[in-house]
Protein backbone atom coordinates (compact mmCIF):
# COMPACT_ATOMS: atom_id res chain seq x y z
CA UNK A 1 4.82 -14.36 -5.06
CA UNK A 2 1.29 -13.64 -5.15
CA UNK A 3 0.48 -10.18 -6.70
CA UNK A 4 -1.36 -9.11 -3.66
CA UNK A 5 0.40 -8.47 -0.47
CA UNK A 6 -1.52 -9.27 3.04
CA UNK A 7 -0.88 -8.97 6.32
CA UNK A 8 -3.00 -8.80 9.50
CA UNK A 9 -3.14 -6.02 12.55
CA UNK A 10 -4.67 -5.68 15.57
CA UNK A 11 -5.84 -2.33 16.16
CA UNK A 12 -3.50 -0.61 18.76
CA UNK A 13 -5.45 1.37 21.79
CA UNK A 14 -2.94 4.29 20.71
CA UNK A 15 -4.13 4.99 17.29
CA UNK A 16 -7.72 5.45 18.62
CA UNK A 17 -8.29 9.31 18.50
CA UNK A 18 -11.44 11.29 20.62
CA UNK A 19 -14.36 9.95 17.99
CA UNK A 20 -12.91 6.02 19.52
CA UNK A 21 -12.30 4.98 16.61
CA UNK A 22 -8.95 4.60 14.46
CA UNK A 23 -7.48 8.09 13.84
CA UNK A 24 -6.89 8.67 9.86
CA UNK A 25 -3.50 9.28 9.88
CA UNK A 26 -3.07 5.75 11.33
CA UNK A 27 -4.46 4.59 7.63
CA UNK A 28 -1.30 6.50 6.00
CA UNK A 29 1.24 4.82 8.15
CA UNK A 30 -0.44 1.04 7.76
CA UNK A 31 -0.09 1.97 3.58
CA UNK A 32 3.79 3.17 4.29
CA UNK A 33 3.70 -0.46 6.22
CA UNK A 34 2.71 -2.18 3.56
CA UNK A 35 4.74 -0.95 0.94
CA UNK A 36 7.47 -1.27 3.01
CA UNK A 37 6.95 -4.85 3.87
CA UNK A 38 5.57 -5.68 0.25
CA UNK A 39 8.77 -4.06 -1.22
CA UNK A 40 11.33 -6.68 1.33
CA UNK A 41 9.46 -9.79 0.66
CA UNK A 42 9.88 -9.40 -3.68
CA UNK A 43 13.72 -8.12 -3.11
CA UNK A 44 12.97 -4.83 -4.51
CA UNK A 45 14.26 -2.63 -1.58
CA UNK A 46 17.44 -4.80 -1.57
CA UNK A 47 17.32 -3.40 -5.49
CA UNK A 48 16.68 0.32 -4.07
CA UNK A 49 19.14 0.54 -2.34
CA UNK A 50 21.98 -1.35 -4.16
CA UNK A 51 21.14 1.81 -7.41
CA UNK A 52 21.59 3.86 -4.53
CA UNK A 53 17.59 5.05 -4.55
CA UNK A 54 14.91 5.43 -2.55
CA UNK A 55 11.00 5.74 -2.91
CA UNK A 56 9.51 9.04 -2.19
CA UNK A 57 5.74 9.21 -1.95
CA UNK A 58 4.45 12.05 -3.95
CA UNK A 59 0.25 11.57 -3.04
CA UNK A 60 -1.91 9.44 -0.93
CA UNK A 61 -5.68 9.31 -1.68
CA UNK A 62 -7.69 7.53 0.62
CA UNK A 63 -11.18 6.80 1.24
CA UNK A 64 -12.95 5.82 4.74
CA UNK A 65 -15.68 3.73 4.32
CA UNK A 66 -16.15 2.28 7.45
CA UNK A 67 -14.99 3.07 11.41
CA UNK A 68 -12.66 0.73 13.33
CA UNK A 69 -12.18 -0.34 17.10
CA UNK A 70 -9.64 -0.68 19.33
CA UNK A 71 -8.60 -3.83 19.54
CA UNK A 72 -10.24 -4.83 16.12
CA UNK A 73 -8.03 -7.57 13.43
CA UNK A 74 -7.53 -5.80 9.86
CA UNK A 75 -6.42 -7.12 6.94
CA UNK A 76 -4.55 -4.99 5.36
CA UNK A 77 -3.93 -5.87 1.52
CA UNK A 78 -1.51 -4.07 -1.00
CA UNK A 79 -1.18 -4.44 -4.85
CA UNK A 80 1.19 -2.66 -7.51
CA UNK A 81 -1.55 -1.29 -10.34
CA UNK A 82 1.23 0.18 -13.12
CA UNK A 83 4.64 1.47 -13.71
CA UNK A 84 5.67 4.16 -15.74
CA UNK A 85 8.95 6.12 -16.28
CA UNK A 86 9.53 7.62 -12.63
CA UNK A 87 6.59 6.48 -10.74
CA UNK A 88 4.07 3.44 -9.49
CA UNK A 89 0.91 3.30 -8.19
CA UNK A 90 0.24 0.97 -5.41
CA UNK A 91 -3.10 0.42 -3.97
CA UNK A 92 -5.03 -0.33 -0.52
CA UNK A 93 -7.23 -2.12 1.51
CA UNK A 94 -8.54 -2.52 5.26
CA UNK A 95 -11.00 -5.34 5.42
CA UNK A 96 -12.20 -5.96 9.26
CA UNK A 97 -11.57 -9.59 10.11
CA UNK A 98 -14.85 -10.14 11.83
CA UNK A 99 -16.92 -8.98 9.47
CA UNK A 100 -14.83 -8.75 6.06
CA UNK A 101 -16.52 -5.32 6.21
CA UNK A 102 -14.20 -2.85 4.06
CA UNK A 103 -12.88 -0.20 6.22
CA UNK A 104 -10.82 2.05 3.90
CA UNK A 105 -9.16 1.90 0.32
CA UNK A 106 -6.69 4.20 -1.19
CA UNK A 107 -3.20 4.60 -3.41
CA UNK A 108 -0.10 6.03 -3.36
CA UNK A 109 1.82 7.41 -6.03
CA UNK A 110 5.47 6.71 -5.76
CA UNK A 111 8.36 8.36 -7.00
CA UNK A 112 11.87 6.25 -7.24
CA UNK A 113 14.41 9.28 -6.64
CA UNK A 114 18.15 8.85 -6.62
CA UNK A 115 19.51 9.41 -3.24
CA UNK A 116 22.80 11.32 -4.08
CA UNK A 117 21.08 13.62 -6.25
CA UNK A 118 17.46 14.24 -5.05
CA UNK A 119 15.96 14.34 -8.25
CA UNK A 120 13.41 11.60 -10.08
CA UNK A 121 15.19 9.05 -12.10
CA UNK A 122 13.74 6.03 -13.91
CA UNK A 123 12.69 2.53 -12.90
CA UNK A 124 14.87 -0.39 -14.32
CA UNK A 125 13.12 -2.87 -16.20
CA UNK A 126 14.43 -5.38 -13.22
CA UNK A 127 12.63 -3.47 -10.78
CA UNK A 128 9.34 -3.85 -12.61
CA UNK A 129 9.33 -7.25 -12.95
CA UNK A 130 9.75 -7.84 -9.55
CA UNK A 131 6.09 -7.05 -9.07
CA UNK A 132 3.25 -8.55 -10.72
CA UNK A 133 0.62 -6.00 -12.13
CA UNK A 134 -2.89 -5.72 -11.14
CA UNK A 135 -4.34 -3.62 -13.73
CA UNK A 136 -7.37 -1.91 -13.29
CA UNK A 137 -10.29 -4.66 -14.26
CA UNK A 138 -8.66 -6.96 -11.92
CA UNK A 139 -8.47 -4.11 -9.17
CA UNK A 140 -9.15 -5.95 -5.92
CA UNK A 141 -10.60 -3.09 -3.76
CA UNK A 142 -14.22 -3.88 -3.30
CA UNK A 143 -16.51 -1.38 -4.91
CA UNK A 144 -18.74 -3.62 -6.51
CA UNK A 145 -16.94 -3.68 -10.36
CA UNK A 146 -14.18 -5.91 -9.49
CA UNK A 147 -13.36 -9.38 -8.87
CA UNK A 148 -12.74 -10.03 -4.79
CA UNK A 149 -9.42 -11.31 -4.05
């Protein structure tokens, strides 16, 4: 599997808040999305769950850029950037279809927690090499130091 995960969406009318344009919150769920969907397709949910864990998000940073539409196709694109004992950092980005303009780029920091207990516990070497890396000088997000995807 590639190390960066794509998928495409077509702006919902619903998401558009009073400014008509995509409402900022609707960023946060489209990263949950692509975690989510990113995490199925390399069998590390199936993983999750079978050590009876889940993945908490403990911060979301993102950064608007650029307005969308109703209506409008995104691309949204998702990458893991490290692991270390309890957490992973997965990054973001919303590239307009029409115009490969980038709309928004963020992270998440994640937090594998163990579901019986509620507290952090650490991620099996399996897990991690489910995903490949994309350290930081191959960081895809388009900010003019790093190589496009």
């Amino acid at each position: 599997m590639e190390p960066v995960y794509r998928f495409e969406i077509i702006v919902p009318v619903e998401v558009v808040d009073r400014n008509r344009h995509v409402n900022n919150v609707a960023y946060v769920q489209w990263m949950q999305d692509a975690a989510i969907q990113h995490s199925a397709a390399t069998g590390c949910t199936r993983m999750t769950e079978k050590i009876g864990a889940t993945w908490v998000a403990r911060m979301h940073r993102i950064e608007y850029l650029s307005p969308a539409f109703a209506g409008e196709a995104i691309t949204v694109s998702t990458w893991v950037a490290n692991f270390r004992k309890v957490r992973s950092l997965r990054r973001y980005r919303f590239i307009r279809v029409a115009d490969q303009k980038v709309l928004a780029q963020g992270e998440t920091d994640w937090v594998l927690v163990d579901v019986a207990s509620g507290r952090p516990r650490g991620i099996p070497s399996e897990m991690a090499k489910l995903f490949e890396l994309v350290p930081d000088e191959q960081d895809p997000r388009a900010d003019g130091c790093h190589r496009p995807v």
